[in-house]
Protein backbone atom coordinates (compact mmCIF):
# COMPACT_ATOMS: atom_id res chain seq x y z
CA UNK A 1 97.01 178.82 152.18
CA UNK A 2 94.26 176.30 152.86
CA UNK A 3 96.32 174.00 153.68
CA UNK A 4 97.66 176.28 156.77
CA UNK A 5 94.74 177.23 157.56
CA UNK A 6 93.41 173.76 158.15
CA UNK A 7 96.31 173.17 160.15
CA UNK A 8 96.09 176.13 162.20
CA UNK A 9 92.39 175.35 162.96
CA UNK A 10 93.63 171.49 163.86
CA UNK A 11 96.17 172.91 166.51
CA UNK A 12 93.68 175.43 168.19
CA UNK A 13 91.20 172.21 168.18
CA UNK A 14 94.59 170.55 170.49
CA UNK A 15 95.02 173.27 172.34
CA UNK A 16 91.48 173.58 173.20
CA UNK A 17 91.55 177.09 171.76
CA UNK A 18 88.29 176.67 170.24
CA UNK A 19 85.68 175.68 172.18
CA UNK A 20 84.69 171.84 172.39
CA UNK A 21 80.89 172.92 171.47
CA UNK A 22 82.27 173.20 168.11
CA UNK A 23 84.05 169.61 168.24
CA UNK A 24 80.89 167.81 169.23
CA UNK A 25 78.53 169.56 166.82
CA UNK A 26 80.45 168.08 164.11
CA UNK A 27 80.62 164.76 165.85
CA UNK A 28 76.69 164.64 166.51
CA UNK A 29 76.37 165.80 163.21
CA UNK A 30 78.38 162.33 161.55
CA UNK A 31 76.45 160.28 164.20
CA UNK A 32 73.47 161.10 163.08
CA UNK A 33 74.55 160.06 159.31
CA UNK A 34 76.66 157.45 160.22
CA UNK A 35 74.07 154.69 159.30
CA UNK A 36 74.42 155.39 155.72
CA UNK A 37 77.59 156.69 154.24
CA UNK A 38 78.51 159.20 151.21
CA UNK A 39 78.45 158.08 148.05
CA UNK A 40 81.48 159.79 145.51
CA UNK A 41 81.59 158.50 142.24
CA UNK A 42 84.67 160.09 140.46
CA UNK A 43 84.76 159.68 136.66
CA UNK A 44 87.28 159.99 133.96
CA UNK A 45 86.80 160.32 130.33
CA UNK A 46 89.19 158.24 128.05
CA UNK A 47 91.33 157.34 130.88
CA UNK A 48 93.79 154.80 129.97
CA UNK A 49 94.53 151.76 132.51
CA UNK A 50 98.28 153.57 132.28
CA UNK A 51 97.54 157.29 132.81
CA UNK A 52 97.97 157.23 136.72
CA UNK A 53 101.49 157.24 138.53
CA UNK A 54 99.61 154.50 140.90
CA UNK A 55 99.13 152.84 138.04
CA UNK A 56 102.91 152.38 136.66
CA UNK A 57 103.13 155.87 134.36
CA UNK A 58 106.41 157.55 135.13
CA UNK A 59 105.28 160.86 133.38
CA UNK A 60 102.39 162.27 134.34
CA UNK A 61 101.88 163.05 138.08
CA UNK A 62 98.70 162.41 139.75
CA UNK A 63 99.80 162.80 144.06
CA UNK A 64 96.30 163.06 145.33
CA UNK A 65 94.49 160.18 143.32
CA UNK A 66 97.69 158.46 144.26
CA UNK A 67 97.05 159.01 147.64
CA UNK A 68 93.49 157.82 147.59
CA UNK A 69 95.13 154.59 146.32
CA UNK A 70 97.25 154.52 149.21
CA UNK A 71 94.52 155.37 151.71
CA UNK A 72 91.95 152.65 149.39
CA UNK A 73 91.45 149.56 147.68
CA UNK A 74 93.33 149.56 143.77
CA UNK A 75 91.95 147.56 141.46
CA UNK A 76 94.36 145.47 138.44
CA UNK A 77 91.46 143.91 136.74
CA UNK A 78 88.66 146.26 136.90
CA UNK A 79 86.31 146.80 133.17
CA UNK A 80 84.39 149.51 132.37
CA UNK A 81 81.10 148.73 130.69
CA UNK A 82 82.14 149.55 127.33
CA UNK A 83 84.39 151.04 125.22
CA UNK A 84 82.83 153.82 124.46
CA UNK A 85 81.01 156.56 126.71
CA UNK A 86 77.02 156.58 126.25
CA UNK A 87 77.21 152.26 126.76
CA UNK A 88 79.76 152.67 129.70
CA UNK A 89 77.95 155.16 131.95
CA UNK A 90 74.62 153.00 131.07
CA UNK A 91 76.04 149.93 132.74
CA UNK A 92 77.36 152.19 135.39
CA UNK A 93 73.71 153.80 136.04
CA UNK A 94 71.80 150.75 135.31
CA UNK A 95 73.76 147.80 136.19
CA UNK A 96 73.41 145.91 133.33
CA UNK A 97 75.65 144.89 130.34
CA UNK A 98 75.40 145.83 127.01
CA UNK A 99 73.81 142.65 126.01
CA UNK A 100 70.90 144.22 128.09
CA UNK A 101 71.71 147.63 128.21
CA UNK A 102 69.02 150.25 126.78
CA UNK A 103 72.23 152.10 125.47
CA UNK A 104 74.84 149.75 123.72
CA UNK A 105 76.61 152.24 122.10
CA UNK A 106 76.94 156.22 120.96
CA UNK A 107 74.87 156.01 117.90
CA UNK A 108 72.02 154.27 117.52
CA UNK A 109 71.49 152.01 114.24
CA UNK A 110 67.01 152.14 114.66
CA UNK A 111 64.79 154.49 116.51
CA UNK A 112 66.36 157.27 119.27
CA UNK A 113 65.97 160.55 118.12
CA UNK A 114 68.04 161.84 114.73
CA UNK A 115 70.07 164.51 115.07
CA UNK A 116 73.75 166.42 113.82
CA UNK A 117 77.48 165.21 115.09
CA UNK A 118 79.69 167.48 113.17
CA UNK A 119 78.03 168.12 110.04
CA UNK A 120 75.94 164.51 109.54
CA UNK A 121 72.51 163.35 110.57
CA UNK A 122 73.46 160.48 113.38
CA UNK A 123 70.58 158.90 115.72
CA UNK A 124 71.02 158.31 119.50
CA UNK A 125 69.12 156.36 121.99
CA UNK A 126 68.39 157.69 125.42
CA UNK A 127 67.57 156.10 128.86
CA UNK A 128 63.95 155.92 129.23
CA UNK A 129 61.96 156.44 132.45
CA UNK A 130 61.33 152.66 132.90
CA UNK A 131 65.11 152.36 133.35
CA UNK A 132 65.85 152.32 137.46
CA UNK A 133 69.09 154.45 137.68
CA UNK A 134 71.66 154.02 141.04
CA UNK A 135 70.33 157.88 141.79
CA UNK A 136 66.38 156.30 141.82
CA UNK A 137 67.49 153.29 144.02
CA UNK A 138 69.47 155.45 146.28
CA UNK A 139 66.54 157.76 146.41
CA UNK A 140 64.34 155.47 148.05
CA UNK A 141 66.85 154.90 151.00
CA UNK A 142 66.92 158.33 151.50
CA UNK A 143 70.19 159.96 149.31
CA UNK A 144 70.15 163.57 147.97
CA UNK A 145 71.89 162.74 144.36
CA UNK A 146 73.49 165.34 142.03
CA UNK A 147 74.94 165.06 138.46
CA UNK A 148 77.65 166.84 137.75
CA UNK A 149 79.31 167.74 134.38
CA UNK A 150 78.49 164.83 132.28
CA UNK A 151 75.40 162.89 131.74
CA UNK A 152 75.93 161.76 127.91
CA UNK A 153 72.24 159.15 128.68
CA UNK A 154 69.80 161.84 127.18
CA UNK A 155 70.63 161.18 123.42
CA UNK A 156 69.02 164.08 121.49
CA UNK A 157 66.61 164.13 123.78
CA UNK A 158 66.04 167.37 126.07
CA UNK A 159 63.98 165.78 128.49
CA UNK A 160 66.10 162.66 129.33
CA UNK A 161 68.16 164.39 131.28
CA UNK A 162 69.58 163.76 134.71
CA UNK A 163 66.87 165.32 137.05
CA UNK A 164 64.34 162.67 134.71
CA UNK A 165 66.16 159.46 136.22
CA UNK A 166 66.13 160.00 139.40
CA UNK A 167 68.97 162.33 140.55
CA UNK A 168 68.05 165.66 142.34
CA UNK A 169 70.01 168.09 141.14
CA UNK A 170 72.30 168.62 137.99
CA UNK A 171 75.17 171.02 136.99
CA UNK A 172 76.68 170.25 133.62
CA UNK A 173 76.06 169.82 130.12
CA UNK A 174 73.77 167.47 127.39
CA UNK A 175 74.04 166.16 124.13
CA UNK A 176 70.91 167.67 123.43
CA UNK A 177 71.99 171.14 123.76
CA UNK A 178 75.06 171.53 122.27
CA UNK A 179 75.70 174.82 123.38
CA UNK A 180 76.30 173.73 127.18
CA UNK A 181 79.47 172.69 126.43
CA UNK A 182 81.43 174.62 124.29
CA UNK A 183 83.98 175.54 124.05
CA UNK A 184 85.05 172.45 125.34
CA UNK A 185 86.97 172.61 128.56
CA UNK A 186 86.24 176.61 128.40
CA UNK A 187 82.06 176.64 128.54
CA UNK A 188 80.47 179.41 127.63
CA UNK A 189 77.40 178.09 129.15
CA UNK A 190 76.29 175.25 131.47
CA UNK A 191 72.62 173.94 132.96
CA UNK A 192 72.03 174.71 136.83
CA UNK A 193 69.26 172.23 137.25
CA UNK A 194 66.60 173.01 133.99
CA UNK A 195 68.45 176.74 133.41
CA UNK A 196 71.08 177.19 130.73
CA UNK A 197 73.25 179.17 132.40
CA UNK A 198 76.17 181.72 131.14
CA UNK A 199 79.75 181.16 132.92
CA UNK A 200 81.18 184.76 133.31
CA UNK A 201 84.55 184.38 133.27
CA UNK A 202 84.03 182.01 129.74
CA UNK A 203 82.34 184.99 127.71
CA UNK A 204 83.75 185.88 123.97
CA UNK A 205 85.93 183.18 123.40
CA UNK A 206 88.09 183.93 126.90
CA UNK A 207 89.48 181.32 128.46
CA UNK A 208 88.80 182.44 132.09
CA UNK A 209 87.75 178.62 134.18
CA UNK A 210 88.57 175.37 133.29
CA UNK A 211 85.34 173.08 133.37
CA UNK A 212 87.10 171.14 136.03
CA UNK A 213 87.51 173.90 138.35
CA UNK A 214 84.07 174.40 137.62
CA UNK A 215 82.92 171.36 138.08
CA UNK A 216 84.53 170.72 141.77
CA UNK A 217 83.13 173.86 142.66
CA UNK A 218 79.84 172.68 142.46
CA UNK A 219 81.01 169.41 143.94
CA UNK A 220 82.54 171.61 147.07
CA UNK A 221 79.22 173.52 147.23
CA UNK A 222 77.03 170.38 146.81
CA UNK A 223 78.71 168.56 149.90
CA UNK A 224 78.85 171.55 151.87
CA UNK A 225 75.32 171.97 151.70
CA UNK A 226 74.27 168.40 152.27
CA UNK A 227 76.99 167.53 155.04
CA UNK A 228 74.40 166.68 157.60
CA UNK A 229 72.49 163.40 155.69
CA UNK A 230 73.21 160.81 152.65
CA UNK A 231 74.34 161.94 149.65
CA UNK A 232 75.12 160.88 146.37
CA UNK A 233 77.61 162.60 144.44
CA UNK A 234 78.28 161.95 140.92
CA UNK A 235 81.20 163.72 139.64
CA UNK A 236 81.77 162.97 135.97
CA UNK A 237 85.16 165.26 134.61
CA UNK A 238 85.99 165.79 130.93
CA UNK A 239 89.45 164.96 131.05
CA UNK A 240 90.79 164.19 129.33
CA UNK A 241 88.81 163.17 126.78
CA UNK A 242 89.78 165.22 123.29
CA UNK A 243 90.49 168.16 122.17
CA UNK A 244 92.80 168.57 124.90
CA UNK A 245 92.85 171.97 125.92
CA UNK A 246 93.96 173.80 129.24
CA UNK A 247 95.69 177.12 129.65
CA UNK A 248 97.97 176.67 131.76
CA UNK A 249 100.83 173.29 131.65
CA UNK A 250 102.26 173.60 134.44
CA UNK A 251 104.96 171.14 134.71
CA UNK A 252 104.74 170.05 131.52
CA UNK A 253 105.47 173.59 130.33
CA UNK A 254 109.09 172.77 129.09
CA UNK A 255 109.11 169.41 129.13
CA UNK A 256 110.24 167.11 126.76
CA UNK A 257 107.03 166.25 125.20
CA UNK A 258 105.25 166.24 121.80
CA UNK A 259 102.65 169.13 122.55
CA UNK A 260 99.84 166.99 122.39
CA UNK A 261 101.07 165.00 125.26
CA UNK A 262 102.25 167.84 127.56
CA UNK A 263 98.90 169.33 127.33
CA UNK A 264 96.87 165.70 127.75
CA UNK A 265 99.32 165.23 130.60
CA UNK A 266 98.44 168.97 132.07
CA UNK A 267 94.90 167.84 131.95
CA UNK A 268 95.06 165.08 134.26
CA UNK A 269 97.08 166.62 136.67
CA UNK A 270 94.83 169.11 136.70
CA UNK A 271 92.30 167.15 137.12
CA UNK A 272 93.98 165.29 140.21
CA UNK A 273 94.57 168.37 141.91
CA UNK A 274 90.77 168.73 141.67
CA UNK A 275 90.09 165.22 143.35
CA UNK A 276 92.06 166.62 145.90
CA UNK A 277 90.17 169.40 146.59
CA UNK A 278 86.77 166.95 146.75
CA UNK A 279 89.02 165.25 149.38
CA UNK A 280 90.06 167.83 151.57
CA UNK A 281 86.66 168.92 151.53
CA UNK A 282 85.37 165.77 152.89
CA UNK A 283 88.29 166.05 155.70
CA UNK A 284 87.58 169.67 156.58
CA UNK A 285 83.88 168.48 157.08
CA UNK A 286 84.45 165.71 158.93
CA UNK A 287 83.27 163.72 156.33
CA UNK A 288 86.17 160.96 155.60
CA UNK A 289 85.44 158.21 157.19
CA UNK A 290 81.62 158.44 156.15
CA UNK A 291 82.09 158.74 152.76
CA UNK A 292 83.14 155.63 150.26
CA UNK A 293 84.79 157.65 147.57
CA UNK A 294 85.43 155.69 143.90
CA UNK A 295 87.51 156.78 140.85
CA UNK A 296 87.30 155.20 137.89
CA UNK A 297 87.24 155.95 134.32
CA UNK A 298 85.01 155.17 131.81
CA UNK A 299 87.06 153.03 128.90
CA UNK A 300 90.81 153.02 127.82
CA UNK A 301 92.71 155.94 125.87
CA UNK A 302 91.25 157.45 122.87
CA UNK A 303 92.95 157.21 119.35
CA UNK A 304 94.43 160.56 120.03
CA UNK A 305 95.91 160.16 123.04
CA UNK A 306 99.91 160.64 122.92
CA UNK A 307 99.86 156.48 124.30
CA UNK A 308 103.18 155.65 122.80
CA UNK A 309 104.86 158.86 124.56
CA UNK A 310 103.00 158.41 128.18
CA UNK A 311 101.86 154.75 127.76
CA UNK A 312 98.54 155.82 128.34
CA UNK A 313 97.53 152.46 127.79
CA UNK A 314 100.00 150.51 129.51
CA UNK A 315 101.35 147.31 128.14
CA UNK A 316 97.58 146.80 126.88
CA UNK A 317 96.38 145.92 123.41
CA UNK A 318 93.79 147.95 122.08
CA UNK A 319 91.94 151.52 122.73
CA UNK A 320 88.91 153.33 123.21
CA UNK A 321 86.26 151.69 120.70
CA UNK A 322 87.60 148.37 120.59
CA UNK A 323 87.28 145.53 122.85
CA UNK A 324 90.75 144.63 123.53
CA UNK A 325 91.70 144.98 127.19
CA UNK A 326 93.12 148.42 126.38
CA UNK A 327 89.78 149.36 125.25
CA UNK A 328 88.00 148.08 128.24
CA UNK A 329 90.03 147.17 131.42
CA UNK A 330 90.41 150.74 133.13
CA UNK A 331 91.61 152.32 136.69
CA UNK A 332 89.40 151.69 139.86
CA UNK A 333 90.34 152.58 143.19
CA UNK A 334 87.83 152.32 146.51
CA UNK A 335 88.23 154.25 149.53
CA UNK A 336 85.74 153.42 152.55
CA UNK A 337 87.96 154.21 155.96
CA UNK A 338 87.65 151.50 158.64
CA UNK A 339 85.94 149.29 155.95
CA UNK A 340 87.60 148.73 153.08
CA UNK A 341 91.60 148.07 153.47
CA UNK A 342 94.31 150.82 153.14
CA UNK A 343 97.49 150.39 150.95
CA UNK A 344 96.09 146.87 148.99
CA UNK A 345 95.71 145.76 145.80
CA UNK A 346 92.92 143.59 144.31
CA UNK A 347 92.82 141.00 141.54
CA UNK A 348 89.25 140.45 141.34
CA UNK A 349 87.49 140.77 137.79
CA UNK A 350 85.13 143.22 138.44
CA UNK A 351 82.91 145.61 135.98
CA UNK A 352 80.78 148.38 135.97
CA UNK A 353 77.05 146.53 136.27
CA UNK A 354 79.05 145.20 140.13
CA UNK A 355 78.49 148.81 141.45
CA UNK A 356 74.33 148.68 141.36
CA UNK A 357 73.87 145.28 143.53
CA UNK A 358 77.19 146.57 145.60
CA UNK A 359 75.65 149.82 146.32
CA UNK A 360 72.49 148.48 147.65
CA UNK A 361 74.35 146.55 149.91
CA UNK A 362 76.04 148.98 151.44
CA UNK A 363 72.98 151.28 151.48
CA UNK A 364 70.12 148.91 152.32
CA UNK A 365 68.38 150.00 149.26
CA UNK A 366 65.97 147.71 147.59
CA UNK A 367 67.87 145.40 144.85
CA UNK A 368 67.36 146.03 141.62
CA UNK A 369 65.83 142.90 139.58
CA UNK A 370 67.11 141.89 136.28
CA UNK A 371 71.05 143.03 136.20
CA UNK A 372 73.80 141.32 135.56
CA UNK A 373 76.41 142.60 138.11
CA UNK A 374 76.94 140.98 141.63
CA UNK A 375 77.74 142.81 145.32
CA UNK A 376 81.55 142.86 145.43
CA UNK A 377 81.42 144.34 149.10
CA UNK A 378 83.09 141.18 150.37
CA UNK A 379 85.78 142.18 148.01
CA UNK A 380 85.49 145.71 148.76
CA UNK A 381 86.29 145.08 152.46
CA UNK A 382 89.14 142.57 151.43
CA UNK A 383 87.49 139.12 152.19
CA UNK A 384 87.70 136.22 149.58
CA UNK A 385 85.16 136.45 146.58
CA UNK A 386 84.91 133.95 143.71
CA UNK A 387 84.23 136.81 140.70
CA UNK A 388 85.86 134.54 138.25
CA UNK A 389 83.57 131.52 137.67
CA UNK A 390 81.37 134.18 135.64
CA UNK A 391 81.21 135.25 132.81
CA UNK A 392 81.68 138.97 131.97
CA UNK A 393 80.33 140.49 128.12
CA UNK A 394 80.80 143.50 126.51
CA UNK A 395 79.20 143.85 122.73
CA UNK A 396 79.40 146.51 120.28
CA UNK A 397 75.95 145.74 118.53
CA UNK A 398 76.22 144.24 114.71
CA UNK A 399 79.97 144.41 114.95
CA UNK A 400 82.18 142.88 118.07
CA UNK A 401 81.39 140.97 121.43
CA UNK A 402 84.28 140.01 123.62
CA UNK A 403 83.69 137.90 127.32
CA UNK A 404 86.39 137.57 130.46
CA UNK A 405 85.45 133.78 131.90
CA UNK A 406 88.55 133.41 134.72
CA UNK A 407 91.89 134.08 133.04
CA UNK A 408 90.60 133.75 129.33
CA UNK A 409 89.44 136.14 126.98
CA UNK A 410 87.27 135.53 124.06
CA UNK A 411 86.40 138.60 121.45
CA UNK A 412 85.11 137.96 118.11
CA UNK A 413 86.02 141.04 116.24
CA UNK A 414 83.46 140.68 113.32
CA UNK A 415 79.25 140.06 113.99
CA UNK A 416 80.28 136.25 112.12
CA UNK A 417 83.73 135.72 113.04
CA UNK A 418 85.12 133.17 114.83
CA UNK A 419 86.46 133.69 118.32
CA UNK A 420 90.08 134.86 119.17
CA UNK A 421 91.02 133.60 122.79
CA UNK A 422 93.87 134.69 125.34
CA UNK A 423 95.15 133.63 127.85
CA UNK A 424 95.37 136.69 130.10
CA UNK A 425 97.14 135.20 133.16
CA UNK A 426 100.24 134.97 130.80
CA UNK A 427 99.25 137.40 128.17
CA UNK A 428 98.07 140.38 129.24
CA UNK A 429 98.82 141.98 125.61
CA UNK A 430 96.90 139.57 123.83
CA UNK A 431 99.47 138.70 121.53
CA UNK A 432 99.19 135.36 120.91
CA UNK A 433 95.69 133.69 120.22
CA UNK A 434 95.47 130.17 121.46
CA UNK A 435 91.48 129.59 120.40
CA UNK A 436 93.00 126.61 118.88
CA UNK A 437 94.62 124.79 122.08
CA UNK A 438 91.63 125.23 123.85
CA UNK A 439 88.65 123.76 121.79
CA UNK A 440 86.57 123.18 125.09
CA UNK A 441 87.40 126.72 126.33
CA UNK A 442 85.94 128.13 122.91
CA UNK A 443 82.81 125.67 122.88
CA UNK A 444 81.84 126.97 126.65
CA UNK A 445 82.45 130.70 125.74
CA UNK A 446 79.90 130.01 122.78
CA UNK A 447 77.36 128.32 124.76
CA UNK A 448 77.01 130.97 127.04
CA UNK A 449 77.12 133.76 123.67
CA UNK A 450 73.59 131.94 123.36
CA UNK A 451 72.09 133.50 126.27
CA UNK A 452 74.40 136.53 126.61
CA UNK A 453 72.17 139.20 125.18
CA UNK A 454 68.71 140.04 124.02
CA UNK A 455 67.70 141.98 121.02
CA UNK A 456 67.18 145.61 121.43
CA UNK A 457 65.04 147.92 119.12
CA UNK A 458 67.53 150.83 118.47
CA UNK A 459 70.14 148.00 117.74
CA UNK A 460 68.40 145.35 115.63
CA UNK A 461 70.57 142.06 114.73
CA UNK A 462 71.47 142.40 111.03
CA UNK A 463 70.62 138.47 109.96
């Protein structure tokens, strides 16, 4: 019905039906905006490299992310920050790695706050307010910034939440309150802002609205509202990170499926048909070619995931927790209309601390000091960039560290073990480790493990 509608309202626009007051209201209105544009950051959780269609999975249906693709920029060697969530979204937020990170992984080893994870005491660390977040720097160039759904930076600590670094307004749930998010996918309660809400049509154990429908709700309402200047939106899903659980499978109803993979596959279609109604949005508002939209998850499938049935994973070794590529190397598409190219594909090695420096590029905003990501715009807008002379690390503190240097990849998979290496440009799978062929290769990779990190007080080095 939307859909007509909007088509309707296009052909009485033709006709000149409706009068052209309306037209240029909403073109004054972009004009005036059109200095800065939209900022969408779409977020996964536990979304393998191989869950999208775009993406090679010929299973699990995903038209409108799909389309984005087609409309955008698709990344084939794109990292998140870690793989895990807590480290990931830190390098996202703060643009640094987790060598420098103030979050390097879920639990803490020293310090944080103690609290319970399913019947034991575990401690987590939390951004502090010394920590410059993309919402802060985009604040200062003007950008209204919401949090939505998932914030996972506040630890066990209530006030580290979202509206504490930097971003304006939140709708979603924290660690610290564990009753804003269950039952998982099904809340029976949610924050608007500093309230703890109740969600209706979630009371007594019903299953009544999926947190994704709930969560592009407030995404629809959020850019409604703030259509005429700058915003930033960050839209952080669940899905379809475990236990998978959705009502209704649609497709998948009667496939020919395990049941854990029809309903992890009903979960991110679901999901897609929620990025398409953030997109239409931004069309019925005039918004599209204003807005740079980017989708991305935050590390590779999760031990549960059905990956042998829907290759969730791709031809990738390794999964969420590990730093294998399948742990790490994840889906990124960019959309920016008359800026960034339609229909392409990118090699570039890019990761999640790029997005800070890239951002203030685009934005004008102040640059941040001290990270360890560089502005891929050039990339983004499909000139040339050399992002493969650096060096790229990733460290699980005490336990792994891996680093992408041009086609090679190192990871040491113990604190004191020696380095695998792969060559990725032939071995994407990381099958065969050829740290002995390449002596010099290993000897430059260590050199630079010198100066990759510094020590952190919630994850002291174990000597």
């Amino acid at each position: 019905m939307q859909k007509i509608l909007f088509n309707f309202r296009s052909m009485l626009l033709s006709t000149g039906i409706i009068s052209s007051a309306v037209s240029q209201t909403v073109v004054a209105a972009n004009k005036a905006k059109s200095e800065k544009p939209n900022i969408i950051f779409i977020i996964a959780d536990d979304m393998g490299y191989g869950d999208l269609a775009c993406y090679g999975n010929k299973i699990v249906k995903t038209p409108y992310i799909d389309q984005l693709a087609h409309d955008g920029l698709r990344f084939t060697q794109a990292y998140a920050g870690s793989a895990v969530s807590s480290p990931s979204r830190c390098c996202l937020l703060t643009g640094k790695n987790t060598g420098h990170s103030r979050i390097r992984n879920n639990f803490a080893q020293a310090g944080g706050i103690v609290g319970d994870k399913n019947g034991s005491p575990i401690r987590r660390a939390n951004l502090l307010e010394t920590d410059t977040t993309l919402a802060l720097m985009l604040h200062g160039v003007g950008y209204h910034s919401i949090l939505i759904n998932k914030w996972h930076q506040d630890g066990f600590n209530i006030h580290a939440g979202p509206l504490d670094r930097g971003f304006d307004e939140f709708k979603g749930w924290l660690i610290s309150t564990p009753e804003s998010n269950l039952p998982y996918y099904y809340p029976a309660k949610r924050y608007n802002n500093r309230e703890l809400i109740s969600i209706p049509e979630n009371q007594n154990g019903v299953q009544g609205k999926h947190n994704n429908d709930i969560s592009t709700d407030e995404a629809i309402r959020f850019i409604d509202e703030n259509k005429t200047k700058p915003f930033f939106l960050y839209l952080a899903y669940d899905t379809p990170h475990e236990p998978y659980v959705i009502k209704d499978l649609g497709v998948y109803k009667n496939a020919d499926l395990s049941q854990t993979a029809r309903t992890y596959a009903a979960l991110i279609t679901h999901m897609d048909n929620n990025v398409g109604r953030v997109l239409h949005e931004l069309d019925a508002k005039g918004l599209r070619d204003n807005t740079v939209v980017i989708f991305i998850s935050d590390n590779g499938g999760a031990v549960m995931a059905p990956r042998e049935e829907l290759k969730c994973n791709g031809n990738l070794r390794g999964i969420k927790g590990n730093l294998y590529e399948g742990g790490i190397r994840v889906p990124l598409i960019a959309r920016w209309p008359k800026h960034f190219p339609a229909g392409k594909t990118s090699e570039a090695i890019i990761y999640f601390p790029d997005f800070m420096p890239t951002l203030a590029e685009i934005t004008g905003a102040k640059a941040v000091q001290h990270i360890d990501g560089m502005s891929i715009l050039p990339t983004l807008k499909g000139s040339k960039q050399d992002t493969e002379k650096r060096f790229l690390y990733w460290e699980f503190p005490n336990q792994t560290q891996a680093v992408r240097w041009g086609k090679w990849k190192a990871i040491r998979t113990s604190w004191n073990k020696a380095l695998e290496l792969y060559d990725l440009d032939n071995d994407i799978s990381e099958k065969v480790d050829v740290a002995n062929q390449n002596p010099m290769v290993i000897e430059n990779i260590e050199n630079y493990l010198k100066t990759a990190r510094t020590e952190s007080e919630n994850w002291p080095t174990v000597k």
